[in-house]
Protein backbone atom coordinates (compact mmCIF):
# COMPACT_ATOMS: atom_id res chain seq x y z
CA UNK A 1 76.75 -118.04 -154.44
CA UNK A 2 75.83 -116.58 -157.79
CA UNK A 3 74.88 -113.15 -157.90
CA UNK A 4 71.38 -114.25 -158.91
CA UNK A 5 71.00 -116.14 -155.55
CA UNK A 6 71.37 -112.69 -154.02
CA UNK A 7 67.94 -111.43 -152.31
CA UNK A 8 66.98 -108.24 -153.22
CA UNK A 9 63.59 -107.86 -150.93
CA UNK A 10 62.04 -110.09 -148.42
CA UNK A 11 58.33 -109.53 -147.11
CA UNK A 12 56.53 -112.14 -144.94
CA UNK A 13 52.74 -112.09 -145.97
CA UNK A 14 50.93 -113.20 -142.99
CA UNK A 15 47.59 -112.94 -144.29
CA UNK A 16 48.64 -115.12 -147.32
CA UNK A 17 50.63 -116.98 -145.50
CA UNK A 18 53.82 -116.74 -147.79
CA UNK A 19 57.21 -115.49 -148.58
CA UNK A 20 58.19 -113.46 -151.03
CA UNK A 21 61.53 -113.20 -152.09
CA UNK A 22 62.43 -110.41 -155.14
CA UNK A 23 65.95 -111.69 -156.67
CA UNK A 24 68.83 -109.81 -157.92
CA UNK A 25 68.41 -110.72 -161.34
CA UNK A 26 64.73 -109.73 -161.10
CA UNK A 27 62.98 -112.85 -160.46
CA UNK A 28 60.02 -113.13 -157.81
CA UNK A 29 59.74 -116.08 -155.66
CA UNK A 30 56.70 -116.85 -153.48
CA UNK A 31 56.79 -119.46 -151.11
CA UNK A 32 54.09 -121.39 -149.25
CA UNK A 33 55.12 -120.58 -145.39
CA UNK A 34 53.84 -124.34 -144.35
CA UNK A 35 56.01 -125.31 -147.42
CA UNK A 36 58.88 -123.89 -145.65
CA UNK A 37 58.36 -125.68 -142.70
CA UNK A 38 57.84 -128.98 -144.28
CA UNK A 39 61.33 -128.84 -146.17
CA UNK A 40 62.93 -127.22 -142.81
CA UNK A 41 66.72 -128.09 -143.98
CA UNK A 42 67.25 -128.32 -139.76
CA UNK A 43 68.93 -131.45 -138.49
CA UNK A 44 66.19 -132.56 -136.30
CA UNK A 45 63.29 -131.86 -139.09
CA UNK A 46 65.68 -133.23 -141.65
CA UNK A 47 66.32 -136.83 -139.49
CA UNK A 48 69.75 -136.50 -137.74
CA UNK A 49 73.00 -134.77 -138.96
CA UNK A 50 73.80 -138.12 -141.42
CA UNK A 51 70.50 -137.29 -143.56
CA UNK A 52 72.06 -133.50 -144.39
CA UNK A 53 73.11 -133.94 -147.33
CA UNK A 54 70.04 -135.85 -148.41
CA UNK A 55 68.28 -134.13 -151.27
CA UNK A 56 64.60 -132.16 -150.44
CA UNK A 57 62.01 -133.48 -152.07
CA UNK A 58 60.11 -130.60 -153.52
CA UNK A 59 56.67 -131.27 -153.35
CA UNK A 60 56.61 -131.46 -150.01
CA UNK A 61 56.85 -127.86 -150.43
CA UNK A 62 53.44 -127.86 -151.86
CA UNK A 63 51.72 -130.14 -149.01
CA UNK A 64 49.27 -128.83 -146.62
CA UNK A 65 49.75 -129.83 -143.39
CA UNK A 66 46.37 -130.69 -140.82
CA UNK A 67 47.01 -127.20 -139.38
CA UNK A 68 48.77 -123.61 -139.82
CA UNK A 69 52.16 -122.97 -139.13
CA UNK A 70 52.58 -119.57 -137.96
CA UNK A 71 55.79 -117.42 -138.68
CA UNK A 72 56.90 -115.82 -135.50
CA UNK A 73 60.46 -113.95 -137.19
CA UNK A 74 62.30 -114.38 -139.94
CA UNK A 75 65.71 -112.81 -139.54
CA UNK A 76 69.14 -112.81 -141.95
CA UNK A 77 71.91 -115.43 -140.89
CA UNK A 78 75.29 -113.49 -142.32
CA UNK A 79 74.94 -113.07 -145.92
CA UNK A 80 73.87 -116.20 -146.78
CA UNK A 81 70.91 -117.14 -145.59
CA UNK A 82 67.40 -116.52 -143.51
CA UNK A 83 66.68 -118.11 -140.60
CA UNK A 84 62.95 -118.77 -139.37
CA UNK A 85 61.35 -118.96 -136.12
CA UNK A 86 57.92 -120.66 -135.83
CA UNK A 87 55.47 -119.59 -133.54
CA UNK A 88 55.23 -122.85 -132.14
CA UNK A 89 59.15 -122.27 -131.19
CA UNK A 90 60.75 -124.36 -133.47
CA UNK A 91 63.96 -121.59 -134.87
CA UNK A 92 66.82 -123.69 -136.23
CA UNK A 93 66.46 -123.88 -139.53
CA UNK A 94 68.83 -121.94 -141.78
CA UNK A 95 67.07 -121.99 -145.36
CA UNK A 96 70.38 -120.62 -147.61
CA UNK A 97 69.51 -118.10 -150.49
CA UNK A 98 70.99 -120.98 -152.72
CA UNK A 99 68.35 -123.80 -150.78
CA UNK A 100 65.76 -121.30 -151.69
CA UNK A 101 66.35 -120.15 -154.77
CA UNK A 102 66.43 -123.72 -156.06
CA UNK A 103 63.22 -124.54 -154.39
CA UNK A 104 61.55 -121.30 -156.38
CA UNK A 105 57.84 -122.97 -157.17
CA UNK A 106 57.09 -120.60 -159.85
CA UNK A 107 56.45 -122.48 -162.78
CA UNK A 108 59.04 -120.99 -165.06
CA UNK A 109 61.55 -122.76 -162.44
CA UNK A 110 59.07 -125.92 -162.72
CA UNK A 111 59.71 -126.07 -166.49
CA UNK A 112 63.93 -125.09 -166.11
CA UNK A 113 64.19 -128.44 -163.62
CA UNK A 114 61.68 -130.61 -164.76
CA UNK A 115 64.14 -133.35 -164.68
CA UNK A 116 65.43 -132.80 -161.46
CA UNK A 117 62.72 -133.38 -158.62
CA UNK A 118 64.29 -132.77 -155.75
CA UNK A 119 66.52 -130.24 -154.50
CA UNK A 120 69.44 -130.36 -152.37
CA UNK A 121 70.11 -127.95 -148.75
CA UNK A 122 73.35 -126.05 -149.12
């Protein structure tokens, strides 16, 4: 992990429904929390342990599902990662600081990986 894939400051928005991550190198993420669940990198959301290593497609990340996925905890896994737990009790997915700093959907990050669509869970 780069140093730039380090998190600086986390802070769930529950009223906005999002998650803002402030990066070591200064650069703000802010994710859609129904985004997050839709690109869960789990094994069940993601199909079975053989679909893994199966890219995410990204605009899934932008999708609104038929109803509100509510953010029970988030809490670090180690250093590498942030695990989530839904209110609806769903708690195994591990999104990795890489995973998520590669999914950024600001649209600086848009324009860097305009030729690559899809982004891969590590």
């Amino acid at each position: 992990m780069s140093e730039q894939e380090r998190p600086q400051n986390l802070t769930v928005n529950r009223q906005e429904e999002t998650l803002e991550i402030v990066w070591a190198d200064g650069h703000r993420s802010v994710y859609p929390l129904a985004g997050l669940r839709n690109v869960c990198p789990c094994a069940e959301c993601r199909g079975g342990h053989e679909a893994m290593g199966q890219p995410v497609e990204r605009a899934a990340l932008f999708e609104r599902p038929g109803h509100t996925w509510q953010l029970s905890n988030a809490f670090l896994v180690g250093h590498y990662a942030l695990g989530i737990a839904w209110a609806d009790g769903h708690d195994s997915g591990i999104y990795t600081w890489t995973f998520l700093r590669a999914l950024c959907p600001c649209d600086a990050c848009d324009v860097a990986r305009a030729d690559a669509p899809d982004v891969y869970a590590a």
